[in-house]
Protein backbone atom coordinates (compact mmCIF):
# COMPACT_ATOMS: atom_id res chain seq x y z
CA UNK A 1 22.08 -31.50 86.34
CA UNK A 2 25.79 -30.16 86.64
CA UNK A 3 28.21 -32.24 88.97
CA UNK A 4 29.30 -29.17 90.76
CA UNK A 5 31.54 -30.81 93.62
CA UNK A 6 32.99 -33.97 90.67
CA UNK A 7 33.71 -30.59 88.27
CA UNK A 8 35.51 -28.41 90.31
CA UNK A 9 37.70 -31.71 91.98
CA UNK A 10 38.95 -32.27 88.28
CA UNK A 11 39.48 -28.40 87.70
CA UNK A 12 41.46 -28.54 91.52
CA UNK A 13 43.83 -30.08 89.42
CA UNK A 14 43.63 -28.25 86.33
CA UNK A 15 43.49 -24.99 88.14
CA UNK A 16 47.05 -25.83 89.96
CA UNK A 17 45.02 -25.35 93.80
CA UNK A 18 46.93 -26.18 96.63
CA UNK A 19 46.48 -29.62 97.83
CA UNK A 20 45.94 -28.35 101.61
CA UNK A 21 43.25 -25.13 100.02
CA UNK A 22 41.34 -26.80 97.52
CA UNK A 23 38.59 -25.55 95.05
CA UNK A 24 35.32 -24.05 96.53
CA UNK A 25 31.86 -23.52 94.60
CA UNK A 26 31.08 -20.02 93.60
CA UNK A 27 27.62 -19.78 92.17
CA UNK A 28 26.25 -16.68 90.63
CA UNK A 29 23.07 -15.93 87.85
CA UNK A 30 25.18 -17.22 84.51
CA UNK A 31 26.19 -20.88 86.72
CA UNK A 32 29.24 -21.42 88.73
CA UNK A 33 32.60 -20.91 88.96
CA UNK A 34 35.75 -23.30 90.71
CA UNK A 35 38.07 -21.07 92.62
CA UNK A 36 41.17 -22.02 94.99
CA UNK A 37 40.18 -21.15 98.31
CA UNK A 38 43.06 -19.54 100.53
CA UNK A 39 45.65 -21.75 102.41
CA UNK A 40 44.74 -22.22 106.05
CA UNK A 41 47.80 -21.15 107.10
CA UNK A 42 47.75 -17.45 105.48
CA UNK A 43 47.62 -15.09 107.49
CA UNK A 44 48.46 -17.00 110.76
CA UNK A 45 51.10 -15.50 113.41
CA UNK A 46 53.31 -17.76 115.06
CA UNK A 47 55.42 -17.05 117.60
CA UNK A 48 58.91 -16.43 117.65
CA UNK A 49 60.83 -20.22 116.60
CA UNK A 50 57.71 -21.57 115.49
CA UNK A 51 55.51 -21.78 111.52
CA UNK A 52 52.32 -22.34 110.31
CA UNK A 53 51.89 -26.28 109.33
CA UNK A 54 48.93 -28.31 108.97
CA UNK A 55 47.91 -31.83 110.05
CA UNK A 56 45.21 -33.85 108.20
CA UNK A 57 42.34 -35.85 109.52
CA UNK A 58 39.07 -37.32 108.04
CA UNK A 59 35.60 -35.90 108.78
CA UNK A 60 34.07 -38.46 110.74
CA UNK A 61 30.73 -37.66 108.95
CA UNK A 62 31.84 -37.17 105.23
CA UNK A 63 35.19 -39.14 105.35
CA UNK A 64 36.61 -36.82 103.12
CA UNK A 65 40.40 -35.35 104.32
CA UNK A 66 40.64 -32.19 106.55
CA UNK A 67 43.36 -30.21 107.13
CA UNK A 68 44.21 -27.98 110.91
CA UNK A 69 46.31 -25.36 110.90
CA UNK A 70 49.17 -25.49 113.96
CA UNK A 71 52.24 -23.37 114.65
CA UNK A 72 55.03 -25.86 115.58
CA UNK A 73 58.47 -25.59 116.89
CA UNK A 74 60.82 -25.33 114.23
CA UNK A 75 64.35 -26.50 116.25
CA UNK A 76 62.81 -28.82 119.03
CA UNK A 77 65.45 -29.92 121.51
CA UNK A 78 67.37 -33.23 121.16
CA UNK A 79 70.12 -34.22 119.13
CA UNK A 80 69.19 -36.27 115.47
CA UNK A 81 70.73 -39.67 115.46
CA UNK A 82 73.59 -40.27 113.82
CA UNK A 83 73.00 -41.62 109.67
CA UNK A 84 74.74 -44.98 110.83
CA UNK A 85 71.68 -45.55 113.16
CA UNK A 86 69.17 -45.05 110.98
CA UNK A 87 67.58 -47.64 108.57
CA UNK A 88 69.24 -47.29 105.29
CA UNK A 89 66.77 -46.07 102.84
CA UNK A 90 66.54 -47.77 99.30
CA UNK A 91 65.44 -44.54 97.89
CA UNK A 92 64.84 -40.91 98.56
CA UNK A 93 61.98 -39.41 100.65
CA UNK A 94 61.33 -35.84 101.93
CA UNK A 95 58.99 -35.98 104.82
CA UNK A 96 60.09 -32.91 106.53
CA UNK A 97 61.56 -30.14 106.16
CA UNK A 98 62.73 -29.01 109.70
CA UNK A 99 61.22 -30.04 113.29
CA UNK A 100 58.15 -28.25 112.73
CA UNK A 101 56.91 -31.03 109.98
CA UNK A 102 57.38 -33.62 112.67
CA UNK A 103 54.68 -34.87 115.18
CA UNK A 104 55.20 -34.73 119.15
CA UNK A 105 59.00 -34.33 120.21
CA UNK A 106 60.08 -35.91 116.60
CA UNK A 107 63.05 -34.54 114.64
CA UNK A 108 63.63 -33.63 111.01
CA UNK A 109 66.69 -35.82 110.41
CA UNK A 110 68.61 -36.44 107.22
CA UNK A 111 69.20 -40.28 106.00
CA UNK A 112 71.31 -40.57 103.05
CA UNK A 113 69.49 -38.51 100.57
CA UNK A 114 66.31 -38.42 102.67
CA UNK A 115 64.76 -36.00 105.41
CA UNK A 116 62.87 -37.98 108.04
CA UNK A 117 60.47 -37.67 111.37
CA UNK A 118 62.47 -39.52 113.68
CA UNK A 119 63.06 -39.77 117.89
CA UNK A 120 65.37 -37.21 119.30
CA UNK A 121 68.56 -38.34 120.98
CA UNK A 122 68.66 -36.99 124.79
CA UNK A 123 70.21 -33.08 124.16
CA UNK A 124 74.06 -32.69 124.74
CA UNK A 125 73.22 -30.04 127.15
CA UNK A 126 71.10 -32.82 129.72
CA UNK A 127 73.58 -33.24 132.61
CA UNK A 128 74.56 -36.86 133.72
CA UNK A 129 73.35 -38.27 136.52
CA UNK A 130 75.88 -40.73 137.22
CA UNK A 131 73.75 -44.37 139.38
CA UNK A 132 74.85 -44.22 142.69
CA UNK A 133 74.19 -47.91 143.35
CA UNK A 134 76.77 -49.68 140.52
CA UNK A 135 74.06 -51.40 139.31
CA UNK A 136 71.56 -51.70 136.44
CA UNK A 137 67.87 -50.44 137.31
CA UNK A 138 65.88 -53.45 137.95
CA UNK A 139 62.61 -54.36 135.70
CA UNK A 140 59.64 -52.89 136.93
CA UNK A 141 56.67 -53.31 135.92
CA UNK A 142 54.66 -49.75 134.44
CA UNK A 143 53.64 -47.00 137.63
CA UNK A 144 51.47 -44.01 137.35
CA UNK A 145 53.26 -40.78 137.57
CA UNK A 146 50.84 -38.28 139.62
CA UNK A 147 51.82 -35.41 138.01
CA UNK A 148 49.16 -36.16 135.40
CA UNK A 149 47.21 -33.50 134.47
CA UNK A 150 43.48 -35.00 135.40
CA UNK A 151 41.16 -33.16 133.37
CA UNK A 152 41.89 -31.09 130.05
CA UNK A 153 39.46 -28.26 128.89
CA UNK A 154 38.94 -26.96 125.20
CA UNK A 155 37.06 -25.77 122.92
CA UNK A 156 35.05 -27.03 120.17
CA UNK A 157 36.56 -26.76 116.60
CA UNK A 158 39.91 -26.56 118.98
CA UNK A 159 42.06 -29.63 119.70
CA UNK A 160 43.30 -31.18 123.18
CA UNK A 161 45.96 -32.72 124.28
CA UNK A 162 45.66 -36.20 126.06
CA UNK A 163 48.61 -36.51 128.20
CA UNK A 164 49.62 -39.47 130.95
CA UNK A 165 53.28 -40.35 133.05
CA UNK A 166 54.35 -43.99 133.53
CA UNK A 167 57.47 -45.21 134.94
CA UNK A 168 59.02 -48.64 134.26
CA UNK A 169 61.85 -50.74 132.63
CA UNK A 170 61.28 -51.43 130.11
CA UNK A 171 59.86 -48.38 129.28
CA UNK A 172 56.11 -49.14 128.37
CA UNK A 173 54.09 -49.07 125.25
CA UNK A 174 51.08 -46.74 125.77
CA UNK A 175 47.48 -47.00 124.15
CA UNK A 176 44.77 -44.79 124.38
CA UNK A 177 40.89 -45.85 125.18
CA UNK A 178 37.70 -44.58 125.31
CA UNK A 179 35.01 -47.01 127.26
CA UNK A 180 36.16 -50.43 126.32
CA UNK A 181 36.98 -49.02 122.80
CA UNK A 182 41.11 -48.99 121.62
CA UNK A 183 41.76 -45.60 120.04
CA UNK A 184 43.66 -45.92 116.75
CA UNK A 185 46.09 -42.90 117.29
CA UNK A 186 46.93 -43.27 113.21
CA UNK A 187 43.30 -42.69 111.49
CA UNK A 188 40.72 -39.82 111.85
CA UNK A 189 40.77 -36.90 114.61
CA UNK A 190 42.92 -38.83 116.95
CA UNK A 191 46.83 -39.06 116.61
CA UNK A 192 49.44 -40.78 119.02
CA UNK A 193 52.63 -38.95 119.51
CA UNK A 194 55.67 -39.97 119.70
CA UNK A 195 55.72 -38.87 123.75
CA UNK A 196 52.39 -41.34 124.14
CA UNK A 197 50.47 -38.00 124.64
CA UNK A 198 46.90 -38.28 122.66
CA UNK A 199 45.67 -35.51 120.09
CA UNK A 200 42.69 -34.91 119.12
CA UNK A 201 41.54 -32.25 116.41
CA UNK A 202 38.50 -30.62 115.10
CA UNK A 203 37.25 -31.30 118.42
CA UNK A 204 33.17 -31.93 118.81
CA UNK A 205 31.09 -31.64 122.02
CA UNK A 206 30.47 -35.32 122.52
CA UNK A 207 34.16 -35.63 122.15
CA UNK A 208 33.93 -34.86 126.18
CA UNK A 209 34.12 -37.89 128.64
CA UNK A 210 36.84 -40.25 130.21
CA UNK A 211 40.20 -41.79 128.11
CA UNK A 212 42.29 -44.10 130.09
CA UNK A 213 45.80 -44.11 129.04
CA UNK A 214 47.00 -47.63 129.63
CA UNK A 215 50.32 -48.85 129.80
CA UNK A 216 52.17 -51.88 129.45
CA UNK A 217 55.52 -53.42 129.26
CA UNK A 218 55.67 -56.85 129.52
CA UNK A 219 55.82 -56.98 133.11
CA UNK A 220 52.69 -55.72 134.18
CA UNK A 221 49.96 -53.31 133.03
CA UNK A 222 49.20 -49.77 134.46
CA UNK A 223 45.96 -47.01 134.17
CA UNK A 224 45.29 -43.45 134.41
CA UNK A 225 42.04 -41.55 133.41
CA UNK A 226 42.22 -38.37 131.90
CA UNK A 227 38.68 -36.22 131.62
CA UNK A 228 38.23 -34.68 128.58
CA UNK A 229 35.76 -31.16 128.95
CA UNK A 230 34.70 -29.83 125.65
CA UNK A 231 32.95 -26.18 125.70
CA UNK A 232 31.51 -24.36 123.05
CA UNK A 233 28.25 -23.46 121.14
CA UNK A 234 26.34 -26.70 120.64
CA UNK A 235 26.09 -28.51 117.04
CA UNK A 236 23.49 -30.47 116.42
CA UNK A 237 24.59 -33.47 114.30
CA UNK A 238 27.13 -34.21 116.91
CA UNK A 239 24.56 -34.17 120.20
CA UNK A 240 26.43 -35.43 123.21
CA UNK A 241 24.65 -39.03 123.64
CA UNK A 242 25.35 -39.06 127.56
């Protein structure tokens, strides 16, 4: 019996496919066929400022790599460090192209012969706000912001965004958790940005529920929940368990 998915992965190559539209399985009387299939981001309209890029994840189910399709911001605000602030690189890498390539509020920012995601500096345009007291602001340990927006709703196949305020100096490191479960915002559906905010993509049903973004600086620790409300036509293989 033909290895139709171990074929047409060789003949990806062979065939020149794009790495984010690989091959798909065309059967027909005579056998099969490998063709390309079309990039995910043809034929999508972005607004004004903004492209077409994609962000990978792994199917939680096959573990194979997925690819969704976002319009980005191509010239996000902030200024790009200057070169003499940046690591030196030993050798050249290309990780963006402009702002749009870059996750959260990051910048495309050259280094030497490279192009790299990197934090903004504040924009030239953000007025000073001279202290009024002469003095430093004091360490404080991490405090909830209000203005967090309680529950998010989406839909399923769609993504979310997770966001959460803290105030504090230092500012503090946030984390993401679901139960008494740490998210890794690096691996899978879930990705930390560089704002703290939490995305998730490809989103499933029994994706819905609590996260409680936690922060900490050293000083002290701080909570919020955020409620997560998935809607859609129900799947299946990913029934909500609650």
């Amino acid at each position: 019996m033909v290895n139709y998915v171990g074929y047409c992965r060789e003949k990806n190559v062979e065939e020149g496919c794009d790495h984010y539209a690989p091959y798909t399985i065309v059967t027909h009387s005579l056998g099969f066929k490998c063709t390309c299939k079309e990039h995910l981001c043809a034929g999508q309209v972005c607004p004004a400022g903004q492209r077409c890029v994609l962000d990978a994840y792994r199917d939680p189910v096959t573990q194979e790599s997925r690819y969704n399709a976002d319009c980005r911001t191509v010239n996000k605000p902030g200024l790009c460090p200057s070169e003499q602030l940046l690591a030196t690189e030993q050798s050249c890498r290309r990780e963006c192209t402009d702002d749009a390539d870059c996750r959260g509020v990051g910048k495309c920012c050259a280094s030497g012969c490279s192009q790299l995601c990197v934090a903004p500096l504040a924009s030239a345009t953000t007025p000073y706000v001279p202290s009024t007291t002469g003095v430093p602001e004091l360490p404080q340990a991490p405090q909830a912001n209000p203005q967090t927006e309680p529950e998010v709703m989406s839909e399923e196949n769609g993504k979310a965004t997770l966001r959460c305020l803290f105030h504090g100096n230092p500012p503090p490191k946030i984390t993401w958790q679901r139960g008494k479960v740490t998210i890794d915002g690096t691996v899978g559906r879930y990705r930390l940005l560089s704002d703290g905010a939490l995305e998730i993509v490809q989103l499933y049903r029994n994706d819905s529920g609590v996260y409680i973004c936690v922060a900490n600086n050293g000083l002290g620790t701080a909570r919020q929940e955020v409620r997560l409300q998935v809607n859609g036509e129900y799947r299946g293989a990913h029934e909500d368990a609650t």
